[in-house]
Protein backbone atom coordinates (compact mmCIF):
# COMPACT_ATOMS: atom_id res chain seq x y z
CA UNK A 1 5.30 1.02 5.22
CA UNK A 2 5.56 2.85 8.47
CA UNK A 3 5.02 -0.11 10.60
CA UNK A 4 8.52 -1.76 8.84
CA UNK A 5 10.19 1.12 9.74
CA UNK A 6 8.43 1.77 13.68
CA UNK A 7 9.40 -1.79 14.79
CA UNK A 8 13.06 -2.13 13.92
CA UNK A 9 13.33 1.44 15.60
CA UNK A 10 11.21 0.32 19.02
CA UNK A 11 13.69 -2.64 19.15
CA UNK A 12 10.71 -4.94 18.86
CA UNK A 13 9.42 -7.88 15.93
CA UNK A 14 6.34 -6.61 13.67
CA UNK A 15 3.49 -8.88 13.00
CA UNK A 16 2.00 -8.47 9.98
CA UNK A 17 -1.62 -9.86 8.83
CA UNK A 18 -0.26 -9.82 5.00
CA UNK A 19 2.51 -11.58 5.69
CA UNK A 20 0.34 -14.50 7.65
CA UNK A 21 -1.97 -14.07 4.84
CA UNK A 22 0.20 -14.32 2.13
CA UNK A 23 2.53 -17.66 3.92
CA UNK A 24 -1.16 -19.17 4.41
CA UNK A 25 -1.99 -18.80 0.48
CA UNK A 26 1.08 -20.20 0.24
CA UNK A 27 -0.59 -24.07 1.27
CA UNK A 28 -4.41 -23.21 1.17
CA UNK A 29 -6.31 -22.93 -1.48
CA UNK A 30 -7.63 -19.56 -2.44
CA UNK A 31 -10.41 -19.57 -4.89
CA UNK A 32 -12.46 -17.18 -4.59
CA UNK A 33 -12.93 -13.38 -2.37
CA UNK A 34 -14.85 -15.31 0.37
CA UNK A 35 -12.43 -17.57 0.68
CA UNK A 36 -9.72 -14.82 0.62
CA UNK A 37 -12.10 -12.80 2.97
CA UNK A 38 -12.06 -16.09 5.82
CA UNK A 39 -8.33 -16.68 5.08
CA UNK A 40 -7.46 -13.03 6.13
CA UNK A 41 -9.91 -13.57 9.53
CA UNK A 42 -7.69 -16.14 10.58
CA UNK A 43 -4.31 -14.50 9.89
CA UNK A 44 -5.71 -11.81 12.22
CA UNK A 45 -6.54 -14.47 14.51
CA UNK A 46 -3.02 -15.85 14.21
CA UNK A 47 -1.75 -12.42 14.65
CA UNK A 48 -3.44 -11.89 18.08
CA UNK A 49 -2.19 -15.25 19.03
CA UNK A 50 1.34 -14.43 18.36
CA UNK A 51 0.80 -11.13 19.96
CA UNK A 52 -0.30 -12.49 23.33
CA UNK A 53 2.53 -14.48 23.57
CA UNK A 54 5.22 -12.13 23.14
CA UNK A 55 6.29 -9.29 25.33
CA UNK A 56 6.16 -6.62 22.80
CA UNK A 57 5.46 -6.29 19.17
CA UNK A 58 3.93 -3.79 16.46
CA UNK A 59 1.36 -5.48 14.84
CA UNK A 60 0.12 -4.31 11.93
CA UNK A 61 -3.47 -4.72 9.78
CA UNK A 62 -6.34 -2.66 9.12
CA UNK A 63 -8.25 -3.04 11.96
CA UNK A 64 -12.29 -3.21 12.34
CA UNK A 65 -13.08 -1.47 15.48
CA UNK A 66 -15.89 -4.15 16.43
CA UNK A 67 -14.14 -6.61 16.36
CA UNK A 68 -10.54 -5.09 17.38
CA UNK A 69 -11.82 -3.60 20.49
CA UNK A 70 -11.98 -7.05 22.56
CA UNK A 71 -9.42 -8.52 20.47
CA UNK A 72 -6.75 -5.55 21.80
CA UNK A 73 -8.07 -5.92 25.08
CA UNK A 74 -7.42 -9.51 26.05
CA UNK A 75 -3.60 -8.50 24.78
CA UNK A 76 -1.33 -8.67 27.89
CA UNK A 77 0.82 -5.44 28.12
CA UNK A 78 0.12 -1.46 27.21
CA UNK A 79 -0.95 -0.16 24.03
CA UNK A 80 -0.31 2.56 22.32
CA UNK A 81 -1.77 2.95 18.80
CA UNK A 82 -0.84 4.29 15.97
CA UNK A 83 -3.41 5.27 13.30
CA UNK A 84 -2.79 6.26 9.96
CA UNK A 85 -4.83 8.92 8.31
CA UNK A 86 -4.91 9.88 4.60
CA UNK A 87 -6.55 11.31 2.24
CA UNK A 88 -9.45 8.82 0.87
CA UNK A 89 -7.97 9.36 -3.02
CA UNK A 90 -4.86 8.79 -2.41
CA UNK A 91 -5.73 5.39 -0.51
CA UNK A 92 -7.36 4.24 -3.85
CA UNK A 93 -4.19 5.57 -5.57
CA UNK A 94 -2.03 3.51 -4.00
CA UNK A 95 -3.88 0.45 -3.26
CA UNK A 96 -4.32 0.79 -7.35
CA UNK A 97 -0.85 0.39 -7.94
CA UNK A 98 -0.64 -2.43 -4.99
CA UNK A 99 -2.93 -4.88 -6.53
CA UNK A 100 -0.61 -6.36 -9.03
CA UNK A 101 2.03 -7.14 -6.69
CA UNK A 102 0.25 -9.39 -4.54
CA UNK A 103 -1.13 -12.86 -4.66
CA UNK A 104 -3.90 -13.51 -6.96
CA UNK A 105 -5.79 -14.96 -4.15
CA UNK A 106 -5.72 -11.03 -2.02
CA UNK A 107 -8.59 -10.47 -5.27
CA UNK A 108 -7.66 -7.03 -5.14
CA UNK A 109 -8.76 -6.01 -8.73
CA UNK A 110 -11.86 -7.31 -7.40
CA UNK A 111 -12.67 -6.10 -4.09
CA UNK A 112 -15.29 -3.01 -4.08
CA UNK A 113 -14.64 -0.37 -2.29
CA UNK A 114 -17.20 -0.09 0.45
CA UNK A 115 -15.37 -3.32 1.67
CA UNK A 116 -11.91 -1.60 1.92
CA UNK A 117 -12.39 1.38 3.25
CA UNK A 118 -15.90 1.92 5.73
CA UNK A 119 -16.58 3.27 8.76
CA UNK A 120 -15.46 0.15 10.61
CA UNK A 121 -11.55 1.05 9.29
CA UNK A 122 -11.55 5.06 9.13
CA UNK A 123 -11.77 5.69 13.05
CA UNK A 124 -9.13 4.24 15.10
CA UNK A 125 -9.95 1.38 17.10
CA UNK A 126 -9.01 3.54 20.51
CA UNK A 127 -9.98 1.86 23.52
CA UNK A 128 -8.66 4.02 26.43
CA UNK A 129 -5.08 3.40 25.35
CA UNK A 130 -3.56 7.12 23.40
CA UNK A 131 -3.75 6.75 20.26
CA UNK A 132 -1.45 8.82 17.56
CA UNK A 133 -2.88 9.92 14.29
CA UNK A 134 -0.44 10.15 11.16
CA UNK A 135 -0.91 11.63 8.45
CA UNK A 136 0.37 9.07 5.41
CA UNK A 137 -0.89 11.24 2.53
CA UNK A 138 2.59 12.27 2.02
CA UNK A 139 6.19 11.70 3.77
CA UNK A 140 6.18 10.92 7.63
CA UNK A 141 9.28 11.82 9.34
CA UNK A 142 9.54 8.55 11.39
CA UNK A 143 11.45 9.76 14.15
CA UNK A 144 8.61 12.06 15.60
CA UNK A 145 6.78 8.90 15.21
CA UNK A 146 9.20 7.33 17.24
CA UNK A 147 9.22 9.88 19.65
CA UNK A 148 5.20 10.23 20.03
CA UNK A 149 5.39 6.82 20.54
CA UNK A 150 7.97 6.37 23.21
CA UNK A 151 6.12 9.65 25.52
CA UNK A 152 2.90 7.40 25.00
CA UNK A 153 4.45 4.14 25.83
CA UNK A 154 5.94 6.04 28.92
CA UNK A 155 2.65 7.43 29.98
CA UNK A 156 0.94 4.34 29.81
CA UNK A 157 3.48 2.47 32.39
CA UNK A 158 1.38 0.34 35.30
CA UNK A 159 2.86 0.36 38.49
């Protein structure tokens, strides 16, 4: 939710690891969670691929910091990240209520939780770049957002 919002108001395109997913599921076959489990690998792996090509972008996923941490690195270009925090109940809450909007092949009635949400997704990935924690347990006035953002982007200008 607040990466649709972030990129229209950076001026820049948001790539998003559900929507590769769910375009992919829309040709391969899905039928079962390791399946689904490979198929979202290589939408991330699209992602990055897409990223490194363009000049600028949000991109948006949950991110596993062992495995994000080279990923982000080969990416040409600053980063600033922006890590959303909230409170572990109402992730389950919502994700709840998510499950039967998406593509049978996501299996999100059936994922367990130690999968979704680990020690591998509750830190941000932070690499040296500044990272900026949001609290999504309620409302987010996306503005400051913006506005973190931009005094990030600006202090992480090369020469």
């Amino acid at each position: 939710t607040l990466a649709r919002a972030i990129a229209p108001a950076l001026g820049l395109p948001l790539i998003a690891k559900d929507t590769i997913k769910q375009a992919l599921m829309t040709v391969l076959p899905v039928p079962d969670i390791e399946t689904s489990r490979l198929v979202g690998t290589a939408s991330v792996a699209a992602l990055l691929a897409v990223a490194a090509e363009t000049t600028g972008a949000v991109l948006e996923s949950v991110w596993h910091r062992s495995r994000a941490l080279a990923d982000f690195r080969r990416l040409p270009g600053d980063i600033v990240e922006v890590f959303c925090r909230c409170d572990p109940q109402i992730v389950r809450q919502r994700y709840a209520l998510r499950a039967g909007t998406r593509a049978a092949g996501h299996f999100d009635a059936e994922r367990a939780g130690e999968e979704l949400w680990n020690d591998e997704v509750a830190q941000p990935v932070a690499g040296g770049w500044p990272v900026i924690e949001i609290d999504t347990s309620g409302p987010v006035e996306v503005s400051l957002v913006i506005e973190r953002i931009r005094a990030a982007a600006g202090m992480t200008r090369r020469s």
